[in-house]
N, C-alpha and C. Protein backbone atom coordinates (compact mmCIF):
# COMPACT_ATOMS: atom_id res chain seq x y z
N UNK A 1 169.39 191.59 109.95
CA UNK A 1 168.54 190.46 109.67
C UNK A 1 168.51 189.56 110.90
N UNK A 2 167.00 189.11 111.47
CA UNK A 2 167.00 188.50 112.19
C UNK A 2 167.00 186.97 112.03
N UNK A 3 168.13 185.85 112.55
CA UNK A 3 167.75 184.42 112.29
C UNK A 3 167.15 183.78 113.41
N UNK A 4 166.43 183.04 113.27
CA UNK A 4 166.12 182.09 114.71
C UNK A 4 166.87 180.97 113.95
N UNK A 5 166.98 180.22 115.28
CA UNK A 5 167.03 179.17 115.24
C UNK A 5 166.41 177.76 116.22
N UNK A 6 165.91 177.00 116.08
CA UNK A 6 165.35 175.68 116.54
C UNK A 6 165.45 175.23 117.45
N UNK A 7 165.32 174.83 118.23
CA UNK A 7 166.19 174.25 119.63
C UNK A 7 165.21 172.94 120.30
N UNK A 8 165.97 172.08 120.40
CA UNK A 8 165.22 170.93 121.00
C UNK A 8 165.54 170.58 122.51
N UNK A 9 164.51 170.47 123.17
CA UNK A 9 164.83 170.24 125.16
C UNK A 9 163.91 168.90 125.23
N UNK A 10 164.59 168.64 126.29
CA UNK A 10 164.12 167.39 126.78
C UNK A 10 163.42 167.96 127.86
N UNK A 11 161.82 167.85 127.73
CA UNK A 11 161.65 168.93 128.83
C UNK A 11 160.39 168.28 129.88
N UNK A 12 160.81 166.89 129.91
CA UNK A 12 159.82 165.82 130.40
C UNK A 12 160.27 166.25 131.94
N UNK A 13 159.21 166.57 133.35
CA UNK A 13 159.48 167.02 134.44
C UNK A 13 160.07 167.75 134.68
N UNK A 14 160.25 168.47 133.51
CA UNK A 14 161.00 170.41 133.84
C UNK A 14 159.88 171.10 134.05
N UNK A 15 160.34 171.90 134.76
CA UNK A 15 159.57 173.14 135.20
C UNK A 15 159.70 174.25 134.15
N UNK A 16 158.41 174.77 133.35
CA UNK A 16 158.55 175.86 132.37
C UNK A 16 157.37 176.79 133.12
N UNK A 17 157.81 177.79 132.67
CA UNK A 17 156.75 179.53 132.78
C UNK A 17 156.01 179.83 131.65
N UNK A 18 154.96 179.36 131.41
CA UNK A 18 154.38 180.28 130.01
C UNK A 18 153.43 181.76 130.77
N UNK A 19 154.10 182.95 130.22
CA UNK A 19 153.34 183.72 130.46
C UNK A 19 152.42 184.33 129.63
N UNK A 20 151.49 184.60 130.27
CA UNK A 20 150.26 185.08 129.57
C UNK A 20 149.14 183.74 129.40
N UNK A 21 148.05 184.37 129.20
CA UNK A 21 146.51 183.39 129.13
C UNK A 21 145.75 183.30 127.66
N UNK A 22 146.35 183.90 126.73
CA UNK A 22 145.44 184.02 125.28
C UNK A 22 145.81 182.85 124.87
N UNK A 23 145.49 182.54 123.27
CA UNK A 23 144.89 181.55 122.32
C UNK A 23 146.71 180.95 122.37
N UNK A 24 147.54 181.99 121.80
CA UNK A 24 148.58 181.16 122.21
C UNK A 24 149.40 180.99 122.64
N UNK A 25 149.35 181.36 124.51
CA UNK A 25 149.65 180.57 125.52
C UNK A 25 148.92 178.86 125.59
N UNK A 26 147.98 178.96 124.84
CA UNK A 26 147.21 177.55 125.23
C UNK A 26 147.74 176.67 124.09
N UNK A 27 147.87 177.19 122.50
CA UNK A 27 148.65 176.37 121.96
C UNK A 27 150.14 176.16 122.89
N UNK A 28 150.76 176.43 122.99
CA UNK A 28 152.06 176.37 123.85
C UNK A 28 151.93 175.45 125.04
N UNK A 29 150.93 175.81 125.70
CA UNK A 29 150.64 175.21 126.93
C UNK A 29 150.32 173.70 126.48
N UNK A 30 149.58 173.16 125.51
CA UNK A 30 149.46 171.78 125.19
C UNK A 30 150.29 171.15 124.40
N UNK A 31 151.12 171.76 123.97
CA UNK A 31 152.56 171.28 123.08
C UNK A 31 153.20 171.20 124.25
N UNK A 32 153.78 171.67 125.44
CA UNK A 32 154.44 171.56 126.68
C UNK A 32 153.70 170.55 127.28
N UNK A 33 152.28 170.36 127.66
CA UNK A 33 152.27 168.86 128.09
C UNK A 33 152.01 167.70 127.38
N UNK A 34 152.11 167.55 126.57
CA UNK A 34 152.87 166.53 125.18
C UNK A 34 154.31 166.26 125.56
N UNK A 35 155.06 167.25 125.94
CA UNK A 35 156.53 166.95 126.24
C UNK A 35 157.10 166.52 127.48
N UNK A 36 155.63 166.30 128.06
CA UNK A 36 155.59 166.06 130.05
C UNK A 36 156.27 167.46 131.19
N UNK A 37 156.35 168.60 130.20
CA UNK A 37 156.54 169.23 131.43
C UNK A 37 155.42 169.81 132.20
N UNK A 38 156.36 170.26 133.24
CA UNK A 38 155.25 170.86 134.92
C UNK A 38 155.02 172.37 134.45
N UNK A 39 154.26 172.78 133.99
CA UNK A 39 153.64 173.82 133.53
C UNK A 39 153.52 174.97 134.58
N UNK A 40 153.55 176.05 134.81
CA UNK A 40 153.09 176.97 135.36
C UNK A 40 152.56 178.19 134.84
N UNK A 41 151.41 178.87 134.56
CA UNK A 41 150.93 179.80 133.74
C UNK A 41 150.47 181.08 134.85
N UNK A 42 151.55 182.17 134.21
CA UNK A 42 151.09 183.18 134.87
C UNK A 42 150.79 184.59 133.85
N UNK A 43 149.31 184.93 134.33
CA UNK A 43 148.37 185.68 133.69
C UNK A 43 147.24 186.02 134.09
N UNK A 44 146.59 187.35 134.62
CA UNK A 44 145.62 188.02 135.22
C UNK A 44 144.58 187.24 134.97
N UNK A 45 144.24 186.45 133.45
CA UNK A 45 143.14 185.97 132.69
C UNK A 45 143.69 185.00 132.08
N UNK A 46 142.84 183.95 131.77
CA UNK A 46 142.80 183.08 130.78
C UNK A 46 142.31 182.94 129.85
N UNK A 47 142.29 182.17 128.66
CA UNK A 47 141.63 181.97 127.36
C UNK A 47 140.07 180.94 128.52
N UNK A 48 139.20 180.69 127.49
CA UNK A 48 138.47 180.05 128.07
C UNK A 48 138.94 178.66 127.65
N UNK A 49 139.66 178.34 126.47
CA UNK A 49 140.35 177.07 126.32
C UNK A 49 141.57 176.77 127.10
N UNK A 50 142.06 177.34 127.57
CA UNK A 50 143.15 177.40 128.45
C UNK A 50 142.56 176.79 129.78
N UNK A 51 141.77 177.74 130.48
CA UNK A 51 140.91 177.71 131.90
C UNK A 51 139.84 175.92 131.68
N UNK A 52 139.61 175.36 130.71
CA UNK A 52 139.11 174.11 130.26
C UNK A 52 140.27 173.21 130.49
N UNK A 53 141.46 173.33 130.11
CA UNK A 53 142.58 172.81 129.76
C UNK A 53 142.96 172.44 131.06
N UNK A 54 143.04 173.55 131.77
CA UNK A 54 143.74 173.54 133.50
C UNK A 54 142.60 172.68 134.47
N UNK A 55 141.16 173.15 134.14
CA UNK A 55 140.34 172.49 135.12
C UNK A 55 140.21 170.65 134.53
N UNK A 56 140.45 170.40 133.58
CA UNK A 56 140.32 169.12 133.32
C UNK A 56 139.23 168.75 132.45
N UNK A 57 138.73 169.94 131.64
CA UNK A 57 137.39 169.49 131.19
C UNK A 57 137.48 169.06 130.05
């Protein structure tokens, strides 16, 4: 049986990796800058909400 468990970071000016570009890397990706971290996304492609997200639109 698998358990997870929860984990809370303080992750304001940390440096995180989300990999991959789909629907949810981008949920992830905007829950991470909610928490102020420095994002880096690596992935051949992006969501088109993602690629909106990054350019500022």
């Amino acid at each position: 049986m698998n358990v997870l468990y929860p984990i809370f970071l303080k992750l304001k000016d940390k440096p995180v990796i989300v990999v991959g570009g789909g629907k949810v890397a981008y949920r992830k990706v905007k829950s991470l800058l909610d928490a102020g971290a420095k994002i880096t996304v690596v992935s051949p492609e992006l969501d088109q909400d993602l690629r909106d997200l990054v350019e500022g639109d």
